[in-house]
C-alpha atoms as a PDB file:
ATOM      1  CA  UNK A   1      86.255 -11.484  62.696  1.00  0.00           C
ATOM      2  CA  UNK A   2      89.755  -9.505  62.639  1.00  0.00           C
ATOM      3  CA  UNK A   3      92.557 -10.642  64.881  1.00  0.00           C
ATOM      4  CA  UNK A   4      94.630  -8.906  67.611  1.00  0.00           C
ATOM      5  CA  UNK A   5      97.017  -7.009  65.783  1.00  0.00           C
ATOM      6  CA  UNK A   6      99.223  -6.123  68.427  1.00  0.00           C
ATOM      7  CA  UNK A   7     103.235  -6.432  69.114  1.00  0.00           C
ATOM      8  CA  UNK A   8     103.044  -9.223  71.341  1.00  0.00           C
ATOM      9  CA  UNK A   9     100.764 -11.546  68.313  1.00  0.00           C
ATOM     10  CA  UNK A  10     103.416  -9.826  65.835  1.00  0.00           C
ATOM     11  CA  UNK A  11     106.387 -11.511  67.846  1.00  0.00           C
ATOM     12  CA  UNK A  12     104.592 -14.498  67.831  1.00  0.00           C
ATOM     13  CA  UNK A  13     103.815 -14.927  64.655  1.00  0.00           C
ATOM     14  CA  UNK A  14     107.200 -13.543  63.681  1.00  0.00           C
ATOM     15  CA  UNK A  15     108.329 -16.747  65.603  1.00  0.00           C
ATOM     16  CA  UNK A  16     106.524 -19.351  63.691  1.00  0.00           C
ATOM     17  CA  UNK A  17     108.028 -17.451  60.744  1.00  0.00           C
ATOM     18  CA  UNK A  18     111.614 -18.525  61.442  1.00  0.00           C
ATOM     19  CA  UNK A  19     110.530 -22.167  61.312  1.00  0.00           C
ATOM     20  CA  UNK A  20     111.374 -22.428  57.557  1.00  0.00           C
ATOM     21  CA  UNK A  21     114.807 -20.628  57.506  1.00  0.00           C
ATOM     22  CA  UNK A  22     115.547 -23.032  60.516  1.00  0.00           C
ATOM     23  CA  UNK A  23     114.910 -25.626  58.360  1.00  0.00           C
ATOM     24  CA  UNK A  24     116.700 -24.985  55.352  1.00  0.00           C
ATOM     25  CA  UNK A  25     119.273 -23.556  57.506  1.00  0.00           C
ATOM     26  CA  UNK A  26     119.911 -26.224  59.353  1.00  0.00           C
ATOM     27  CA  UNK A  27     119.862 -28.710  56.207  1.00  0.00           C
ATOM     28  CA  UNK A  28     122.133 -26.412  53.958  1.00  0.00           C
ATOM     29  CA  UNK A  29     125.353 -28.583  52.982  1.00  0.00           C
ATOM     30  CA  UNK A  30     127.860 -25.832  54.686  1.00  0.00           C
ATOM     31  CA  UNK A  31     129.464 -25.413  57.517  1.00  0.00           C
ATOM     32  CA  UNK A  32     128.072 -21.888  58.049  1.00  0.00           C
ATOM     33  CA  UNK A  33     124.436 -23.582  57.838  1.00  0.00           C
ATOM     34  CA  UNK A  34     124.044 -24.907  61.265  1.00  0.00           C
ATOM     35  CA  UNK A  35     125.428 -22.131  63.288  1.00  0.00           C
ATOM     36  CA  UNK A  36     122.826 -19.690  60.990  1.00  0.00           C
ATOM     37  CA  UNK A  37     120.237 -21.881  62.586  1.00  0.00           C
ATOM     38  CA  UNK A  38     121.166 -21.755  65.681  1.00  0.00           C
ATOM     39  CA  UNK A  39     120.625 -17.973  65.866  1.00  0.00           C
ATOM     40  CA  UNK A  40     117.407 -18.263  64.105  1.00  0.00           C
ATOM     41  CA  UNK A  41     116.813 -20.632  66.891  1.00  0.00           C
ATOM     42  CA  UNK A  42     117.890 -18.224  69.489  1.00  0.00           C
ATOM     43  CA  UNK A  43     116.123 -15.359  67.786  1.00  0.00           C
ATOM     44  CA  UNK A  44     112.635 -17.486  68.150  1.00  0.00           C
ATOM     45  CA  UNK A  45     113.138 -18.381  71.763  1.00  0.00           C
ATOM     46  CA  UNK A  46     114.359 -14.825  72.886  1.00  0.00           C
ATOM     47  CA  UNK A  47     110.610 -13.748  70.950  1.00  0.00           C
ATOM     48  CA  UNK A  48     108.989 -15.940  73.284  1.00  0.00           C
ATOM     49  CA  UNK A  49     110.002 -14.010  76.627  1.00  0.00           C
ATOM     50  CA  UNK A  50     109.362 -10.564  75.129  1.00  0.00           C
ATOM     51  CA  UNK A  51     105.546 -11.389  73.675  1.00  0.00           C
ATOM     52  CA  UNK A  52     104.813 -12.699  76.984  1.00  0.00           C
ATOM     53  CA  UNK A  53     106.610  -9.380  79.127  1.00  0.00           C
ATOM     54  CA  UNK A  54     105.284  -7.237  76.389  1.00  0.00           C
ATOM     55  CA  UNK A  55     101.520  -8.900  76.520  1.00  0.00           C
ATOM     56  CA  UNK A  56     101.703  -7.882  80.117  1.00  0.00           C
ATOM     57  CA  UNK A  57     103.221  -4.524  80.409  1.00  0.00           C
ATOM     58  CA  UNK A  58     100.867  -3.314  77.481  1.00  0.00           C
ATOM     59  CA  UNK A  59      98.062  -4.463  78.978  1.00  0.00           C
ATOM     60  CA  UNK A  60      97.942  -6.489  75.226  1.00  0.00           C
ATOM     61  CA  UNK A  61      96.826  -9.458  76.423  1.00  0.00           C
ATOM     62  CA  UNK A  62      94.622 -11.538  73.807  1.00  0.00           C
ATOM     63  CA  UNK A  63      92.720 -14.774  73.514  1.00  0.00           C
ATOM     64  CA  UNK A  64      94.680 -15.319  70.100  1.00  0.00           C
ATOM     65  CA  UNK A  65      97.570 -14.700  71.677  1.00  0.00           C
ATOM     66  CA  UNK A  66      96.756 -16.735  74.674  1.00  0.00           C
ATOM     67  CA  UNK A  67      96.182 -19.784  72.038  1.00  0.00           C
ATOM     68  CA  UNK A  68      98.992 -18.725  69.205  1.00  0.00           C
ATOM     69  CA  UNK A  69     101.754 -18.501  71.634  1.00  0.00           C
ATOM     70  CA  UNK A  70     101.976 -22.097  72.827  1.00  0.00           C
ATOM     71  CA  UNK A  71     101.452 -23.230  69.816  1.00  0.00           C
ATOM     72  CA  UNK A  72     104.207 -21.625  67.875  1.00  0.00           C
ATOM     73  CA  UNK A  73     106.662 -22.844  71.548  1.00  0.00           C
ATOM     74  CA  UNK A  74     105.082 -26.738  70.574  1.00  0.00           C
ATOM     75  CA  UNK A  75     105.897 -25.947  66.768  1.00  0.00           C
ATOM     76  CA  UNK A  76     109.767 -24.373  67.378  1.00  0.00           C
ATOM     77  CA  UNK A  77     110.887 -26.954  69.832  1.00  0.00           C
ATOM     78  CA  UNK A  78     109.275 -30.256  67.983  1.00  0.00           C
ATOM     79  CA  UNK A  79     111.021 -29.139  64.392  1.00  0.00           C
ATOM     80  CA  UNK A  80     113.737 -28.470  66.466  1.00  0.00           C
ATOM     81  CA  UNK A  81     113.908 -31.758  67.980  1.00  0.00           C
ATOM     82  CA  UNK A  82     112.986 -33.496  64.348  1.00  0.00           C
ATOM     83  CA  UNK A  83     115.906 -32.244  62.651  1.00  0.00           C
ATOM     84  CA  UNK A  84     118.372 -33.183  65.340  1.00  0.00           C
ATOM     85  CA  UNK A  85     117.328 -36.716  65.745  1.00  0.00           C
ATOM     86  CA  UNK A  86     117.711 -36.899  61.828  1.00  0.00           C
ATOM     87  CA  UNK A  87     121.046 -35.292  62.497  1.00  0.00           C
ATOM     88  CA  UNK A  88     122.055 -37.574  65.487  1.00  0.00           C
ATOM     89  CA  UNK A  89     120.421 -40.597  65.754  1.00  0.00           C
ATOM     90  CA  UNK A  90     121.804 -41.439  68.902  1.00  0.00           C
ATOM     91  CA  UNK A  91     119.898 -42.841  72.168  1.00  0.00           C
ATOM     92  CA  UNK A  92     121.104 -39.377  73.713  1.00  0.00           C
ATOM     93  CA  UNK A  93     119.240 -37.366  71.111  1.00  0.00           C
ATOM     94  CA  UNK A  94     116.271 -39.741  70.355  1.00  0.00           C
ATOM     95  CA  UNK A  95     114.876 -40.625  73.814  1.00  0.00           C
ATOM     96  CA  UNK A  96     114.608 -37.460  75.082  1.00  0.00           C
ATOM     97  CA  UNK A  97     113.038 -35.931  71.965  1.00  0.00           C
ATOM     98  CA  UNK A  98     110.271 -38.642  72.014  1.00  0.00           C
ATOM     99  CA  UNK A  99     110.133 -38.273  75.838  1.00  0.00           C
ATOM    100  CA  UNK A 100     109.655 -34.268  75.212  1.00  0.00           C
ATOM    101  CA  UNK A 101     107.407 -34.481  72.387  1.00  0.00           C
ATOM    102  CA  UNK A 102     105.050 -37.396  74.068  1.00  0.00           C
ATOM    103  CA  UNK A 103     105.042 -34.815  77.294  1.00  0.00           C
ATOM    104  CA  UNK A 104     103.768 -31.764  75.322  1.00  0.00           C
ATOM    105  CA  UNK A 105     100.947 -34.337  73.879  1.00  0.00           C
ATOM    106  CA  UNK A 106     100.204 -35.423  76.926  1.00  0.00           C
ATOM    107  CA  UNK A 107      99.865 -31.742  79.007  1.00  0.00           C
ATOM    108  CA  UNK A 108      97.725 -30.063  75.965  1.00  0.00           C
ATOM    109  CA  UNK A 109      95.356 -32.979  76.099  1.00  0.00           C
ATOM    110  CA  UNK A 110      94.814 -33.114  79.344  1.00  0.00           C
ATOM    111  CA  UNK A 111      94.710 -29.036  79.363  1.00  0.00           C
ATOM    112  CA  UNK A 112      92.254 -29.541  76.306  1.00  0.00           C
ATOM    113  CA  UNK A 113      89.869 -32.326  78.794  1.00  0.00           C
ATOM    114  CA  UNK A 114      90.203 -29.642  81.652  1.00  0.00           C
ATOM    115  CA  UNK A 115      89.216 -26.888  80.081  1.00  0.00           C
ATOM    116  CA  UNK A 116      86.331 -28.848  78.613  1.00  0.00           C
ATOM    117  CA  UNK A 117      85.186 -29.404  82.110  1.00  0.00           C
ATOM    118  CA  UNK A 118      85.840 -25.710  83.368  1.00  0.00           C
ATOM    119  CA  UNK A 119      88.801 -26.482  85.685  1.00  0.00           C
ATOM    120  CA  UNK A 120      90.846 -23.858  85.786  1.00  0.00           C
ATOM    121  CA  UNK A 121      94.410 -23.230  87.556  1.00  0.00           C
ATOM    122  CA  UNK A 122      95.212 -26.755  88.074  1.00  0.00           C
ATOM    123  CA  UNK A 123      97.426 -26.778  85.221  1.00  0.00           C
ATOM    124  CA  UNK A 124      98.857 -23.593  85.505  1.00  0.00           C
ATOM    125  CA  UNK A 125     102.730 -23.353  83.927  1.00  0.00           C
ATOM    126  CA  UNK A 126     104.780 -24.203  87.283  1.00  0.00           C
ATOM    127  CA  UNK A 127     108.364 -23.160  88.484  1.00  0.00           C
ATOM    128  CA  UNK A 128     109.595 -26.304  86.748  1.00  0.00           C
ATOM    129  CA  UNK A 129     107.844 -25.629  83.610  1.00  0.00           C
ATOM    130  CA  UNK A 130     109.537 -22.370  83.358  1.00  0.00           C
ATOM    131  CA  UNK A 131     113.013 -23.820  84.513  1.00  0.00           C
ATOM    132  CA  UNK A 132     112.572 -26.853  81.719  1.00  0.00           C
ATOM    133  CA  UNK A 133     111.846 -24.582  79.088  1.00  0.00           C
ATOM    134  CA  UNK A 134     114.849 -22.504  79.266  1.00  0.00           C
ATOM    135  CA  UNK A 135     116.871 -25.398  80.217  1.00  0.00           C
ATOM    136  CA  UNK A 136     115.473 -26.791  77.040  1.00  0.00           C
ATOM    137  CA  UNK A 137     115.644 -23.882  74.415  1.00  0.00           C
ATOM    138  CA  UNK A 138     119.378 -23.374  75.713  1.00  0.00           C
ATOM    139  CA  UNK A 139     119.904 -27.514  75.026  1.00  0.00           C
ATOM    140  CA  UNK A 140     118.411 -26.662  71.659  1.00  0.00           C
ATOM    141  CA  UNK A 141     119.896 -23.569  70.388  1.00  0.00           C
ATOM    142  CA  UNK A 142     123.893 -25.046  71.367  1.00  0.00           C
ATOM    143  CA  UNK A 143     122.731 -28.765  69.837  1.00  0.00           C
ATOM    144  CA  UNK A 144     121.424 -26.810  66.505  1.00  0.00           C
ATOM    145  CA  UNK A 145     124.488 -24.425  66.633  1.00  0.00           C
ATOM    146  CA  UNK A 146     126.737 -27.548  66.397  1.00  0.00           C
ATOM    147  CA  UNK A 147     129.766 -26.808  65.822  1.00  0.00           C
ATOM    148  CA  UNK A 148     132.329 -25.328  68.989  1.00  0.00           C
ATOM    149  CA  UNK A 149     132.685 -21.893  70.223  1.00  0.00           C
ATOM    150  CA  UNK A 150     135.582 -20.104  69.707  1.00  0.00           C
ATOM    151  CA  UNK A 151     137.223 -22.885  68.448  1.00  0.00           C
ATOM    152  CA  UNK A 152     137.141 -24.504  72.383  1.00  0.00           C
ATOM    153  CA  UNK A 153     133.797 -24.418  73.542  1.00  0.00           C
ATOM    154  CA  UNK A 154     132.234 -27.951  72.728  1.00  0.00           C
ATOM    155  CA  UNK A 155     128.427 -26.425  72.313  1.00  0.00           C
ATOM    156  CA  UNK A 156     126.646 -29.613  71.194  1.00  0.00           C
ATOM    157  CA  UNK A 157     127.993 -31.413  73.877  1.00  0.00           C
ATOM    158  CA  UNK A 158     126.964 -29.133  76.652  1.00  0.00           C
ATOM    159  CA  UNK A 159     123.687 -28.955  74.581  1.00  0.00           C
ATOM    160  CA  UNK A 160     123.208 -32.785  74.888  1.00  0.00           C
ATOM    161  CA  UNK A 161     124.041 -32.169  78.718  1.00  0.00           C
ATOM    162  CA  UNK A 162     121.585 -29.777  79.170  1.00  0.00           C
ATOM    163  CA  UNK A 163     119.373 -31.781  77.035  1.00  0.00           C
ATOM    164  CA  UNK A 164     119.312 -34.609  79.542  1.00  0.00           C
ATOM    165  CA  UNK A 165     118.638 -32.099  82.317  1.00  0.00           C
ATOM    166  CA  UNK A 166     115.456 -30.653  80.093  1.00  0.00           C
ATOM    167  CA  UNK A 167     113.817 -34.406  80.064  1.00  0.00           C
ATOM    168  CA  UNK A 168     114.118 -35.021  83.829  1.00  0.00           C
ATOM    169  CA  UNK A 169     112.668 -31.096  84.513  1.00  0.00           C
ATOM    170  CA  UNK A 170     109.823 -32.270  81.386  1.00  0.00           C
ATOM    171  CA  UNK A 171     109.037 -35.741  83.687  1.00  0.00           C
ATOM    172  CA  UNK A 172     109.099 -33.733  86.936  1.00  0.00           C
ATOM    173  CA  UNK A 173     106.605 -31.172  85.265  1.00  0.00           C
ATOM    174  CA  UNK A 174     104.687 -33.957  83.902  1.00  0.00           C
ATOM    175  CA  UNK A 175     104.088 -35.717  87.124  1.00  0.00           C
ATOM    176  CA  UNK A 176     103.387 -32.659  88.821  1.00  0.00           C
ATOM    177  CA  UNK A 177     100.575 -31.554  86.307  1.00  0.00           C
ATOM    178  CA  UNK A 178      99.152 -35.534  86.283  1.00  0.00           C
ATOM    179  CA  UNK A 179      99.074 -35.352  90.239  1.00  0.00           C
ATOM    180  CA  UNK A 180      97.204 -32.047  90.152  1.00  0.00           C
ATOM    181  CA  UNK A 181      94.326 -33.313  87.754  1.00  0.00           C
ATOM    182  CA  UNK A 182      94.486 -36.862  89.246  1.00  0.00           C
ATOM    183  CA  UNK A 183      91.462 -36.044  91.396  1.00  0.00           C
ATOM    184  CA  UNK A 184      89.609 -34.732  88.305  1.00  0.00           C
ATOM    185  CA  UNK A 185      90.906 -37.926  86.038  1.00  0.00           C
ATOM    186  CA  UNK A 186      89.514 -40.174  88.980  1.00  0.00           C
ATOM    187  CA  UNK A 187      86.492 -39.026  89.496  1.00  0.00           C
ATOM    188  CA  UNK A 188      84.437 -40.532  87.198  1.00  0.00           C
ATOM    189  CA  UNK A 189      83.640 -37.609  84.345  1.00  0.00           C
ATOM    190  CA  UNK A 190      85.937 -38.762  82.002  1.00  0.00           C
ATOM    191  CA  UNK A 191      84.224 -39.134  78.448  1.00  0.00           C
ATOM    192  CA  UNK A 192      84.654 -42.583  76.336  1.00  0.00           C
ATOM    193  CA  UNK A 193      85.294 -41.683  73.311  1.00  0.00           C
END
């Protein structure tokens, strides 16, 4: 069995890629280190909206790619959350990392019990999703960035704003997704395990 080899599954995979340069990046004792990260950072998330477009336009739509891109989204943003709660312990960084990390555990099991069952659309990635995800990836990319702007810009800061925004947007999205496979959840087909 080959894979898609396509641009869209190239972008992808070029995304999970950049996880180790974020890494070491971001860990490097210099003061050039974290701002290199944060445009790796940036580089990954800007990859995510052109495999999608791209998957689309080119008609190069894929089951692999259906399954690869989430995954490497779930990958960037959870090492990405990891190495700034081990940068900034504080309640600021830490609660919403465990908030946004417990959410994306919680919305691929329950995607992974739906699908099991056949149900499809009820999960679909909603308006909120969308707006939490690039609320998030922004929060992100500024937090990993670190240090200010131009010398007057005070990115971390605005990162950990928009950071607090991102968890409220990742609880709306959860209860929206929990209310729409309540009925199925209720019903009585859930396995025990």
């Amino acid at each position: 069995m080959s894979l898609p080899v396509n641009i869209p599954n190239l972008l992808t995979l070029f995304r999970i890629a950049l996880l180790p340069p974020l890494v070491v990046l971001f860990l490097l004792p210099y003061e050039w280190g974290r701002p290199a990260a944060g445009w790796v950072f940036l580089i990954g998330a800007l990859t995510d909206i052109f495999d999608g477009v791209l998957a689309r336009r080119l008609n190069q739509s894929s089951d692999f790619g259906r399954f690869l891109d989430p995954v490497a989204d779930k990958l960037q943003v959870t090492i990405a959350l990891i190495l700034l709660t081990y940068a900034d312990s504080s309640l600021f960084v830490v609660v919403p990392a465990v908030l946004i990390i417990g959410r994306e555990i919680v919305v691929s099991a329950l995607r992974e019990w739906m699908a099991e069952r056949n149900v499809e659309g009820v999960l679909a990635v909603s308006g909120w999703g969308k707006l939490k995800t690039v609320m998030q990836m922004w929060a992100l990319t500024m937090m990993i960035y670190f240090h200010d702007l131009f010398g007057v810009i005070p990115t971390y800061f605005i990162g950990l704003l928009l950071l607090q925004g991102a968890v409220l947007l990742t609880l709306w999205s959860l209860w929206g997704y929990l209310r729409g496979a309540w009925p199925y959840l209720r019903s009585g087909a859930v396995d025990s395990e």
